[in-house]
Structure formats: structure tokens, C-alpha cells
Protein backbone atom coordinates (compact mmCIF):
# COMPACT_ATOMS: atom_id res chain seq x y z
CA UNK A 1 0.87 -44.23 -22.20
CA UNK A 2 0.69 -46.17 -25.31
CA UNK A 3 -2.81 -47.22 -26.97
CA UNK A 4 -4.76 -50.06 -27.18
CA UNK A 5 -3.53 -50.60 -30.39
CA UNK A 6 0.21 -50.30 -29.10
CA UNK A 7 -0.75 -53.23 -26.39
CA UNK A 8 -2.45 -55.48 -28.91
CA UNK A 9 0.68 -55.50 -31.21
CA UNK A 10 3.11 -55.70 -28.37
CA UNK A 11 0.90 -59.21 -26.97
CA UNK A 12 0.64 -60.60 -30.56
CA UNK A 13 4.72 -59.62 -30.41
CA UNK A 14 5.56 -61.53 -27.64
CA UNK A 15 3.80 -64.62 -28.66
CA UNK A 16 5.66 -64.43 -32.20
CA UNK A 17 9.30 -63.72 -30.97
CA UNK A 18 8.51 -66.84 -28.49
CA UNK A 19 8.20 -69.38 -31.42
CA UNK A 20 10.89 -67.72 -33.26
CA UNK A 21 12.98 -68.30 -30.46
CA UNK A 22 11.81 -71.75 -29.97
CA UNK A 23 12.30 -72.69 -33.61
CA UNK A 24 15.85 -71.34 -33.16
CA UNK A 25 17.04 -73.39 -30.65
CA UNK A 26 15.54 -76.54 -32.40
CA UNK A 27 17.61 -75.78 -35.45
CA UNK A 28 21.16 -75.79 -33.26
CA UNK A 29 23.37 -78.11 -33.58
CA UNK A 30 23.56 -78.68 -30.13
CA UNK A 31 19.70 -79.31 -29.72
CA UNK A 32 20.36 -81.96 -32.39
CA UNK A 33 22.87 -83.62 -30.56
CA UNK A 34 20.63 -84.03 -27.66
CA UNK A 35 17.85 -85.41 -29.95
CA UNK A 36 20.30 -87.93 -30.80
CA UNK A 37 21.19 -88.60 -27.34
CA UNK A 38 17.54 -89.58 -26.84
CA UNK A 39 17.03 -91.86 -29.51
CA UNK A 40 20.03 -93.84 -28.12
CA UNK A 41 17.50 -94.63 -25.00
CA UNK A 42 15.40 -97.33 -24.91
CA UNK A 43 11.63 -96.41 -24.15
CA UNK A 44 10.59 -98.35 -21.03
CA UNK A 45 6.83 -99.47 -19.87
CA UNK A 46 4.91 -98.00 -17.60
CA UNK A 47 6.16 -101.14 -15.41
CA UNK A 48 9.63 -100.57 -15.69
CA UNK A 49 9.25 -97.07 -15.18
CA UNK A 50 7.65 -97.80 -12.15
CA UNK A 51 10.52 -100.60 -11.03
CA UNK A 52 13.35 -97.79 -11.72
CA UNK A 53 11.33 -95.67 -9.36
CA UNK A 54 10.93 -97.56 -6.82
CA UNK A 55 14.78 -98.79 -6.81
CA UNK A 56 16.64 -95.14 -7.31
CA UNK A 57 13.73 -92.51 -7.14
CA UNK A 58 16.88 -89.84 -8.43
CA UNK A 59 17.75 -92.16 -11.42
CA UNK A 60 17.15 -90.08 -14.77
CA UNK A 61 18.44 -91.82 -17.63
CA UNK A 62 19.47 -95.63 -17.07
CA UNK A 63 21.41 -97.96 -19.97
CA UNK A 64 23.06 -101.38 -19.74
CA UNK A 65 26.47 -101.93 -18.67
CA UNK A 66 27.89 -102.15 -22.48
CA UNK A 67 24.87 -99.94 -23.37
CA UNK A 68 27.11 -97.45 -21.56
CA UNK A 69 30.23 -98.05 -23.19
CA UNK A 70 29.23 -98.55 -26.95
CA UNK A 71 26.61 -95.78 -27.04
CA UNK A 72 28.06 -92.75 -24.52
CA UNK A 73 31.83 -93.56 -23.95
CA UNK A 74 31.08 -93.87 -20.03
CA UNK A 75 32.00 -96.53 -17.87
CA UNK A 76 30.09 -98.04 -14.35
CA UNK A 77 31.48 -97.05 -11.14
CA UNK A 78 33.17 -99.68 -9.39
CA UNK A 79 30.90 -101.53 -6.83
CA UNK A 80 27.76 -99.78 -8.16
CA UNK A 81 24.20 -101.54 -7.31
CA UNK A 82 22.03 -102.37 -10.70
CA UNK A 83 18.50 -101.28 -11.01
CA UNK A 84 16.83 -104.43 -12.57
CA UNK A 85 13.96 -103.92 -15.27
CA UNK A 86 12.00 -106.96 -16.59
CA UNK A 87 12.76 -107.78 -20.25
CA UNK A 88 10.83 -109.86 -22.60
CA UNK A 89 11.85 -113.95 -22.92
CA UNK A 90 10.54 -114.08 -26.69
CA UNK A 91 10.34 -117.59 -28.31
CA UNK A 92 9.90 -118.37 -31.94
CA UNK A 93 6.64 -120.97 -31.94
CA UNK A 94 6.41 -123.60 -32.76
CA UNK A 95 3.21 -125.11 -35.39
CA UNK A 96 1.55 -126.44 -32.06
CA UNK A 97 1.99 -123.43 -30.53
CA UNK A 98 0.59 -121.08 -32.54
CA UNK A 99 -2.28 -123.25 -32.91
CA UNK A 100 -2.68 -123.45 -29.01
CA UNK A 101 -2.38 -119.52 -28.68
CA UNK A 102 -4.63 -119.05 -31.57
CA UNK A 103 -1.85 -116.84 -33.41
CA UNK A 104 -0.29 -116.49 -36.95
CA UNK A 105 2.64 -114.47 -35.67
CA UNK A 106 5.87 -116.13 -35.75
CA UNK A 107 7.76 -115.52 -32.20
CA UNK A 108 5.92 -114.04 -29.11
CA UNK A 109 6.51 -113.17 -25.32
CA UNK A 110 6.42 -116.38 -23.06
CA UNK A 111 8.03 -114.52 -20.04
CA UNK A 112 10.04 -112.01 -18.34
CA UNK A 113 13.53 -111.69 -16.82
CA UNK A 114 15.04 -109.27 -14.74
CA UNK A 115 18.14 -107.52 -16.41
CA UNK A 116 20.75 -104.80 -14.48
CA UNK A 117 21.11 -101.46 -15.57
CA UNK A 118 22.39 -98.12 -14.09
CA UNK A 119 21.38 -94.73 -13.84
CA UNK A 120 24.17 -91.81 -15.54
CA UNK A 121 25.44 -90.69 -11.97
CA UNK A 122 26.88 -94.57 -11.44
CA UNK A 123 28.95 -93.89 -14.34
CA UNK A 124 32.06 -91.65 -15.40
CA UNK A 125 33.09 -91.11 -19.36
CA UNK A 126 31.86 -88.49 -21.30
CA UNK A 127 29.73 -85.59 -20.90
CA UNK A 128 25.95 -86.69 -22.06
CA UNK A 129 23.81 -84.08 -22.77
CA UNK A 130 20.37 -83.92 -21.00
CA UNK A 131 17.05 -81.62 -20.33
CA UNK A 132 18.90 -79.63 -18.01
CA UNK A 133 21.24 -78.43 -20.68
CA UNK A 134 18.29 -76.61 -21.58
CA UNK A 135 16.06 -76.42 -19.37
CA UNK A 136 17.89 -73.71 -16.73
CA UNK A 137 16.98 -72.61 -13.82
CA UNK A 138 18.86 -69.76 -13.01
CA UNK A 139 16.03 -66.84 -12.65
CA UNK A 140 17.35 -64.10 -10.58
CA UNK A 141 14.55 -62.89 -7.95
CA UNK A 142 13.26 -60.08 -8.97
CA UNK A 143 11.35 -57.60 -6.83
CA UNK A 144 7.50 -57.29 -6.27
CA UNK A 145 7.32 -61.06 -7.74
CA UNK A 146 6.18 -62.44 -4.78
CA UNK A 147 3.48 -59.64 -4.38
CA UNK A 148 2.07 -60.52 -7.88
CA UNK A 149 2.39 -64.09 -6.95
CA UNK A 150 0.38 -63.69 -3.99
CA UNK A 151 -1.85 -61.87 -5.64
CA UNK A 152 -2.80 -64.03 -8.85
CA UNK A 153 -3.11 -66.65 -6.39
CA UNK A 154 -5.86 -64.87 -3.76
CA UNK A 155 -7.65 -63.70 -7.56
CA UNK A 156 -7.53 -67.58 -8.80
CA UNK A 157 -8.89 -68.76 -5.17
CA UNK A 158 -11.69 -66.14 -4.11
CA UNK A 159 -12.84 -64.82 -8.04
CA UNK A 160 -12.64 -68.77 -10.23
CA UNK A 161 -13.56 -72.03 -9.84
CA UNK A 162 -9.98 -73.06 -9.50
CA UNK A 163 -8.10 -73.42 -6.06
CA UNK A 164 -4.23 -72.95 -6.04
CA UNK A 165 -3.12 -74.86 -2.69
CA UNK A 166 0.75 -74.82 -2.12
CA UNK A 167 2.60 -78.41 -1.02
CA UNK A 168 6.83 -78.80 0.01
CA UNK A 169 8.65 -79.53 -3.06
CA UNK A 170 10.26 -82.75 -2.03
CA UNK A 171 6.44 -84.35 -2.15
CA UNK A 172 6.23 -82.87 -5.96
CA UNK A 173 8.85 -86.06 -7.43
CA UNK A 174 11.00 -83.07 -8.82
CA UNK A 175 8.27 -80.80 -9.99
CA UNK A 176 7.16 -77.48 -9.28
CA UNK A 177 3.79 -77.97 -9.70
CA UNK A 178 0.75 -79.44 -11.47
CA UNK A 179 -2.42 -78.71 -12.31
CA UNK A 180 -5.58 -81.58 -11.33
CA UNK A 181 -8.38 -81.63 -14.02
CA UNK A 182 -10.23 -84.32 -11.97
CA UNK A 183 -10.87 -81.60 -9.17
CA UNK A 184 -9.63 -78.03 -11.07
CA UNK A 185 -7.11 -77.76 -8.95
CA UNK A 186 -3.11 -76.25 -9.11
CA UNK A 187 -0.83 -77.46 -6.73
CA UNK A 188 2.66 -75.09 -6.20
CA UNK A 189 5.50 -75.90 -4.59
CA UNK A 190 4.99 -73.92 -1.69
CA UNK A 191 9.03 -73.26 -0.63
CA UNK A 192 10.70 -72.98 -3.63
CA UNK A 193 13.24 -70.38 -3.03
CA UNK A 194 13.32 -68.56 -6.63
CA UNK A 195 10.39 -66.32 -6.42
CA UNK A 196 9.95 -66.16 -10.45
CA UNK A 197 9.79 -69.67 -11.28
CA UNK A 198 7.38 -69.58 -8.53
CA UNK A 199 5.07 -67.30 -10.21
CA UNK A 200 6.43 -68.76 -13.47
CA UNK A 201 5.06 -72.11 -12.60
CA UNK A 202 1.76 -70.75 -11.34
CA UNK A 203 0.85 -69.18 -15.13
CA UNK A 204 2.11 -72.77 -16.51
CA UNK A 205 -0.18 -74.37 -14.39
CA UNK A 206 -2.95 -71.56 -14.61
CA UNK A 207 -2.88 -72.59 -18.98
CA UNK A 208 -3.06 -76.04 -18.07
CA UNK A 209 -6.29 -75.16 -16.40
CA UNK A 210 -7.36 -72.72 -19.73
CA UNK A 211 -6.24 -75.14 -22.40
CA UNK A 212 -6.32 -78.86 -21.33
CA UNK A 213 -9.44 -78.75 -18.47
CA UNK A 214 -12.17 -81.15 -18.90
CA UNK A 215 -14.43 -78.53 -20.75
CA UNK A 216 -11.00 -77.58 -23.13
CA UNK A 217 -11.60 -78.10 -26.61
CA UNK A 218 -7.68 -79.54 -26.41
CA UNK A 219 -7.93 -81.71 -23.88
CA UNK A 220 -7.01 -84.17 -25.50
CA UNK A 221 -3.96 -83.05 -26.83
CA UNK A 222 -0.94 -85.08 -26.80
CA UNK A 223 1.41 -84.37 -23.86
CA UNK A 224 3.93 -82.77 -25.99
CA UNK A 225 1.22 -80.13 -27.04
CA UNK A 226 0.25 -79.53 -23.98
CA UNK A 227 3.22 -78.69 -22.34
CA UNK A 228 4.60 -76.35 -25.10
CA UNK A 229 1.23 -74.32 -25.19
CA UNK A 230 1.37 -74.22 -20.91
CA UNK A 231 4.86 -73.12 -21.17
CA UNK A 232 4.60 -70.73 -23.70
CA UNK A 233 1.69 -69.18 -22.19
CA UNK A 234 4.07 -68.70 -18.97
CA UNK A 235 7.04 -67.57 -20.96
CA UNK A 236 4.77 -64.86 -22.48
CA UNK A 237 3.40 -64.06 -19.32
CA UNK A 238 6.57 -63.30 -18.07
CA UNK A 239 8.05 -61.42 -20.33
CA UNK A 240 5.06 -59.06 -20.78
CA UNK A 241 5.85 -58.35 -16.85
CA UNK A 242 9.36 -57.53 -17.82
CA UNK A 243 10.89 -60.91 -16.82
CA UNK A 244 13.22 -62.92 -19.19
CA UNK A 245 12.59 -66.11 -18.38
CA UNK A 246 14.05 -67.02 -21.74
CA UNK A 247 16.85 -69.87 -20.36
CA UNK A 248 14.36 -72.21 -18.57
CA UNK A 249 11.09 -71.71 -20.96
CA UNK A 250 12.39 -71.61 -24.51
CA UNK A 251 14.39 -75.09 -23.52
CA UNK A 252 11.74 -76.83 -21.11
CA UNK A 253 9.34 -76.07 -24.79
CA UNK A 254 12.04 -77.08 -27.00
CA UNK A 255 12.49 -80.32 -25.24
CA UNK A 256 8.42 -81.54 -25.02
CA UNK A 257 8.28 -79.77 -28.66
CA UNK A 258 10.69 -81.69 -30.94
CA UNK A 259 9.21 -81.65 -34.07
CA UNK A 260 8.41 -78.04 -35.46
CA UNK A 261 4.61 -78.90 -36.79
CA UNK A 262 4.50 -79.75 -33.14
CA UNK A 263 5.29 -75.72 -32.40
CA UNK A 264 3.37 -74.30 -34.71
CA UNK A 265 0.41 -76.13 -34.49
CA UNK A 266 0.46 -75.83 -30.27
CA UNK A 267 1.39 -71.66 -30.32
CA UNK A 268 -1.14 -71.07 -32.79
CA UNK A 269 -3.60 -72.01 -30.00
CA UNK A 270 -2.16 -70.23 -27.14
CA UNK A 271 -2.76 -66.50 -28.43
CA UNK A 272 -6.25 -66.42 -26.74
CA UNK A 273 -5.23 -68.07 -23.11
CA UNK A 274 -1.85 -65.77 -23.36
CA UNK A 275 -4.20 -62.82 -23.73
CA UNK A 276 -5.98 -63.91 -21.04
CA UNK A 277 -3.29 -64.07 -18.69
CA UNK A 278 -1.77 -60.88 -19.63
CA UNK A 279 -5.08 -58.70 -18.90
CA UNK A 280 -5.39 -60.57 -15.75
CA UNK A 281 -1.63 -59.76 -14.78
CA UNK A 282 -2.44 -56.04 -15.68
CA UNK A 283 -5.19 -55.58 -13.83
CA UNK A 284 -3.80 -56.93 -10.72
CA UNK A 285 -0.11 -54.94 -11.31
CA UNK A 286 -2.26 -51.99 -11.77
CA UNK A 287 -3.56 -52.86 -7.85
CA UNK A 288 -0.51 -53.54 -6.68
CA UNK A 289 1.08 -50.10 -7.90
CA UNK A 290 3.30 -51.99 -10.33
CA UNK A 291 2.06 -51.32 -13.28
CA UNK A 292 4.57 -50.71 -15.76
CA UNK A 293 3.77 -50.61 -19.73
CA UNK A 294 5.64 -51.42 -22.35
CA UNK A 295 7.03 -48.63 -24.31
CA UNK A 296 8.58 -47.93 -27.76
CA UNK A 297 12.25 -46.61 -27.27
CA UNK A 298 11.86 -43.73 -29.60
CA UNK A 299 15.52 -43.91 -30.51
CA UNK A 300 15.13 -47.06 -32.18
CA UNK A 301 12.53 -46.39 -34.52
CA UNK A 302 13.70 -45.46 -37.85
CA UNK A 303 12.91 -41.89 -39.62
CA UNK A 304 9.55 -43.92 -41.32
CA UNK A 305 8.37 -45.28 -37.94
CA UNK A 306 8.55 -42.00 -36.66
CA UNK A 307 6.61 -40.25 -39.28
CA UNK A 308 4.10 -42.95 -39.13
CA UNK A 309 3.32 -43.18 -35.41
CA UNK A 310 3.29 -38.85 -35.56
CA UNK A 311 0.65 -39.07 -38.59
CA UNK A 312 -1.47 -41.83 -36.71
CA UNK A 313 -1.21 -40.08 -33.47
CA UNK A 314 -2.68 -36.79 -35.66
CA UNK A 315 -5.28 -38.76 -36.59
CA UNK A 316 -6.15 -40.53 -33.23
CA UNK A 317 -6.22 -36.61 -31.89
CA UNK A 318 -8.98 -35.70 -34.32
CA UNK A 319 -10.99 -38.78 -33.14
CA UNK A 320 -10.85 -39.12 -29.47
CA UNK A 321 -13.37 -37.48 -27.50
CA UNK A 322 -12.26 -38.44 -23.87
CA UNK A 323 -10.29 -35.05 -22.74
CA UNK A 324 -7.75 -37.17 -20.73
CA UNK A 325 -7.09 -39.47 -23.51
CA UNK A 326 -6.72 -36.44 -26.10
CA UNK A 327 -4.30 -35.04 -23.73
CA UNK A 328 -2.10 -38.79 -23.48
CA UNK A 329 -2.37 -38.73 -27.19
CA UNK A 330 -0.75 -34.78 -27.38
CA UNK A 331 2.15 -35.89 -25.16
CA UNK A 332 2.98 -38.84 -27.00
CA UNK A 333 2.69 -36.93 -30.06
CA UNK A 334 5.17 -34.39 -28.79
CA UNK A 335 7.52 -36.61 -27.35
CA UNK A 336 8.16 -37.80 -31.13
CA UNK A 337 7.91 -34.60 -32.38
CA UNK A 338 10.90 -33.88 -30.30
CA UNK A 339 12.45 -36.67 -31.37
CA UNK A 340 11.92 -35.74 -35.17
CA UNK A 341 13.26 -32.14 -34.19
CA UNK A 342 16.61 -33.69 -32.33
CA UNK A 343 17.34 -35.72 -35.53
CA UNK A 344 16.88 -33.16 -37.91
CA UNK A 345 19.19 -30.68 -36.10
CA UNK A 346 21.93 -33.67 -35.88
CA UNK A 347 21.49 -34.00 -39.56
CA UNK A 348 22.22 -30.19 -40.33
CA UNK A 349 24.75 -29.99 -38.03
CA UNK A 350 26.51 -32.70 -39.65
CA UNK A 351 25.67 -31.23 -43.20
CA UNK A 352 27.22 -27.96 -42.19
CA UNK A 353 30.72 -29.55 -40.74
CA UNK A 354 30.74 -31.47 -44.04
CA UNK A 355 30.19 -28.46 -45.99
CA UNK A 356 31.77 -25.26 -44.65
CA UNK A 357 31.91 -23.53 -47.65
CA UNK A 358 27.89 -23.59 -47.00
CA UNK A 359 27.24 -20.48 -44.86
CA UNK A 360 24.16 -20.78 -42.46
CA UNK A 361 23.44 -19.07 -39.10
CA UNK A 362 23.67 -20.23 -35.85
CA UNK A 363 20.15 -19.77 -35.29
CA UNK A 364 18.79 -21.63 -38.07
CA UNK A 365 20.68 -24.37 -36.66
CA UNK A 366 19.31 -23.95 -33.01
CA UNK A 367 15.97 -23.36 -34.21
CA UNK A 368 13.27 -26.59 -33.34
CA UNK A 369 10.83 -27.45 -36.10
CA UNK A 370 7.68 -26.01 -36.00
CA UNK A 371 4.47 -27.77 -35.95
């Protein structure tokens, strides 16, 4: 069982190795490329957001007909219906004009007109990268998630202020979830089939609730913070449960989080919350029977490691006063003393076929070290 110590480092671990990952992917070339795909968008109102929405509810990124052409080497499907947006009629006034609008700037809006555009699947061309390039959603279900699900759930409903209610997906506008500061609630999507972005999504929304609430010192974070500390949080949740969900949190991050002071300044904040969600996950694996800690692989320490972790586990020996901790701490200890011992013999072996002209017995060879 490793210590307390062990667990702290392994938490602080996980949160560093997911911003190094992070920062990785932001540095490809191919991240770039879809950075550059973005800036070739226009940035719509809130009311021409809403118009697209209303006309194709699917549409996901929508350019002009020549827009298409020029910019992304894709052409409009034949006998494809527009989505109209309203665009600005701006006028350059005139002396009278700006005196009757009580204005010194030259031009300004004196009206709107309805233009066509079209969504990417009404076209054909080239390949344009997206979110979903990144953003992947190909968890495998993985056994006893949906127990630890169920679980966090029941603890989030019956022992915190919170309630986690579950809705059909198709009423979710192609989330998974969300979390409701108004009335502390997280909303799931009740049947989604992959039982790890289930739970997945239920820590994301579970740090929304930690870090953005109305009584969150970062509420008022921009969105981009916010959803690079939630999904962090979940990514490190995950992984501390022994599920990678590497392909669909590093890019969902990556893609909220494109500017690196963005990253740092959002994981440096999550450390606490990801703590949080980690004991919590413990305790209730530990319930469940599922409880499985991480361990060091032994074989992958190097010879220093090794001598370290034996000389602190000496010391932690000496200290502890619990008898079934003291006896933990004399297992560990002699799993890496056989360790030490196996290496050692490998390394005389290997001496002695090197060296025949060396004599030694066959005993000294067999021989284990001796505390």
C-alpha cells in the first residue's frame, strides 16, 4: 500500500503531466492549422447565432458561397437551401447627419439585410479541420464505471447541496451535460451509451459546481477558463481511477484553451478542486470494493530511486507507531529489497560471463543480500 506521501505526489503528478500534455498538443502543427481555420470564421452576434439555430439546428460552421471557395477550397452542393444572417447596411454620413445622430464618427449602421450562407455539410472540397479532430469520443466502457457513476451521483444528491438530475440527450443541443449556478444544479445526459464519458461528464460538471458557483472566488472567469479548469479536473479524475481519457479531454481543453497563459493560469487553480474529487472518488471506490491504488512499478525505478525509497521506508519504520502500518511499511520495504537483491545478482552474473578468467562459486552467486 503506498503512503500518504506516495498519494500526494502521484495527485500533484497527474495534474502536471495533464498541462504538459495540453501544452503539447497546442504546440503541433496540426493544432495550429486548426487555429488558423478559426480565424478564417467570421464571429457572429448573439442574433445571428440565434437565426442559424433556428434555420439548421445541426449547422456548425457556416461561410458565404465564395467565402467557401477562396478560404477552404470547398464548393456548395447543388440545390442547397441558404441560412440567411442579417448583415450591417453601413453608410458614410453625411455633415447633417452626424449632427442629427449627435456623432463624430464617420460611417455608421443605418440597417440590416439578410445575406445566404451555408453550413460545411452543404459543401464538398477539402477536408476542414474542426473540434472534433480533437475532441474524440471514442472511450471504451470500462467495467464498474457505471457503479461509481451511480454512486458519486446518490453521494452528490443525499450528502451536498447539489442535485444531479439526468435528462435524454437529444434535449441537451449536443451536450452531455451542464451544470445550473442559478439553482446548483447538474444536469447529465441520462442515455448516453458510453458509460465513461458519462461519469466523465459528471466530474466536469461536479468542478463547474467547485470552481465557477455563485460563492466561487472564479466565477467570473472567462468561459475559456472555465472550461479548461472543469475539464482538467475531469481528465485528472479519470485518470487517477485508471481511465485514459486522454483523446477527448486533452483536445476538448486544448480547443477552449488557445493561448498557453490561458493554461497555466486556469490549472494552477484546479489542484485544490482535483484533490477534492479524487478523495471523494476514493472513498466511494473503497465502498464499492474497487479500490485500486496506484503503485510504483519497481522495475522502472532506477538503482537511486530504489535506494532512496528503501532508506525512507527505514526511516518511516522507526517512526510509525500504528502496528498495521509498521507492518505495510516492512512489506514494501522488502518488496524493494528484493528488487535490489534480483539486480545485483543479474549484475554478477553478467560480470562473471564477461570475465571467466574470474573464478567465483556458485553459491556466492545464488546467495540474496543480506539485510
Amino acid at each position: 500500500m503506498p503512503s500518504k506521501a506516495d498519494v500526494k505526489a502521484w495527485k500533484a503528478q497527474l495534474v502536471a503531466q495533464a498541462e504538459q500534455q495540453i501544452l503539447k498538443l497546442t504546440d503541433s502543427d496540426r493544432f495550429k492549422q486548426y487555429l488558423n481555420t478559426l480565424s478564417k470564421f467570421h464571429h457572429y452576434s448573439a442574433r445571428n447565432i440565434d437565426l442559424i439555430y433556428a434555420q439548421n439546428p445541426q449547422a456548425t460552421q457556416v461561410a458565404g458561397f465564395k467565402q467557401w471557395q477562396t478560404a477552404f477550397n470547398r464548393t456548395v452542393n447543388r440545390g442547397e437551401k441558404a441560412i440567411r444572417i442579417a448583415a450591417p447596411i453601413i453608410k458614410k454620413l453625411t455633415p447633417a447627419e452626424k449632427k442629427r445622430l449627435d456623432t463624430t464618427e464617420e460611417k455608421a449602421i443605418v440597417g440590416y439585410r439578410y445575406i445566404p450562407v451555408f453550413d460545411i455539410s452543404q459543401t464538398s472540397g477539402e477536408p476542414v479541420l474542426s473540434a472534433k479532430d480533437f475532441v474524440k469520443e471514442n472511450l471504451a466502457d470500462h467495467q464498474n464505471v457505471t457503479s461509481l457513476y451511480n454512486a458519486f451521483k446518490d453521494y452528490l444528491n443525499q450528502q451536498t447541496d447539489l442535485k444531479v438530475s439526468e435528462v435524454p440527450l437529444e434535449t441537451l443541443n449536443g451536450a452531455k451535460g451542464y451544470f445550473q449556478p442559478n439553482t446548483n444544479e447538474i444536469v447529465i445526459g441520462g442515455d448516453e451509451p458510453d458509460n465513461a464519458l458519462k461519469l466523465k461528464t459528471l466530474y466536469h460538471e461536479y468542478a463547474h459546481s467547485q470552481l465557477h458557483g455563485l460563492k466561487s472566488a472564479f466565477k467570473d472567469r472567462p468561459r475559456a477558463y472555465q472550461e479548461t479548469q472543469a475539464e482538467a479536473v475531469a481528465y485528472v479524475a479519470m485518470q487517477n481511477i485508471g481511465v485514459d481519457t486522454g483523446n477527448y479531454s486533452l483536445g476538448y481543453v486544448a480547443t477552449w484553451a488557445k493561448d498557453k497563459a490561458v493554461i497555466h493560469s486556469a490549472l494552477s487553480e484546479i489542484q485544490q478542486v482535483s484533490n477534492k474529487v479524487i478523495e471523494l472518488s476514493d472513498g466511494l471506490t473503497k465502498q464499492l470494493g474497487l479500490q485500486k491504488e496506484p503503485e510504483h512499478d519497481l522495475k522502472k525505478l532506477s538503482a537511486q530511486e530504489l535506494n532512496k525509497s528503501y532508506q525512507g521506508l527505514q526511516q518511516q519504520i522507526q517512526q510509525a507507531r500504528n502496528p498495521q502500518q509498521k507492518s505495510e511499511l516492512k512489506s514494501k520495504l522488502n518488496d524493494i529489497h528484493h528488487e535490489i537483491s534480483n539486480r545485483t545478482q543479474k549484475q554478477l552474473q553478467a560480470f562473471a560471463e564477461e570475465n571467466p578468467s574470474i573464478k567465483q562459486s556458485k553459491s556466492e552467486l545464488d546467495q540474496s543480500l543480506k539485510r
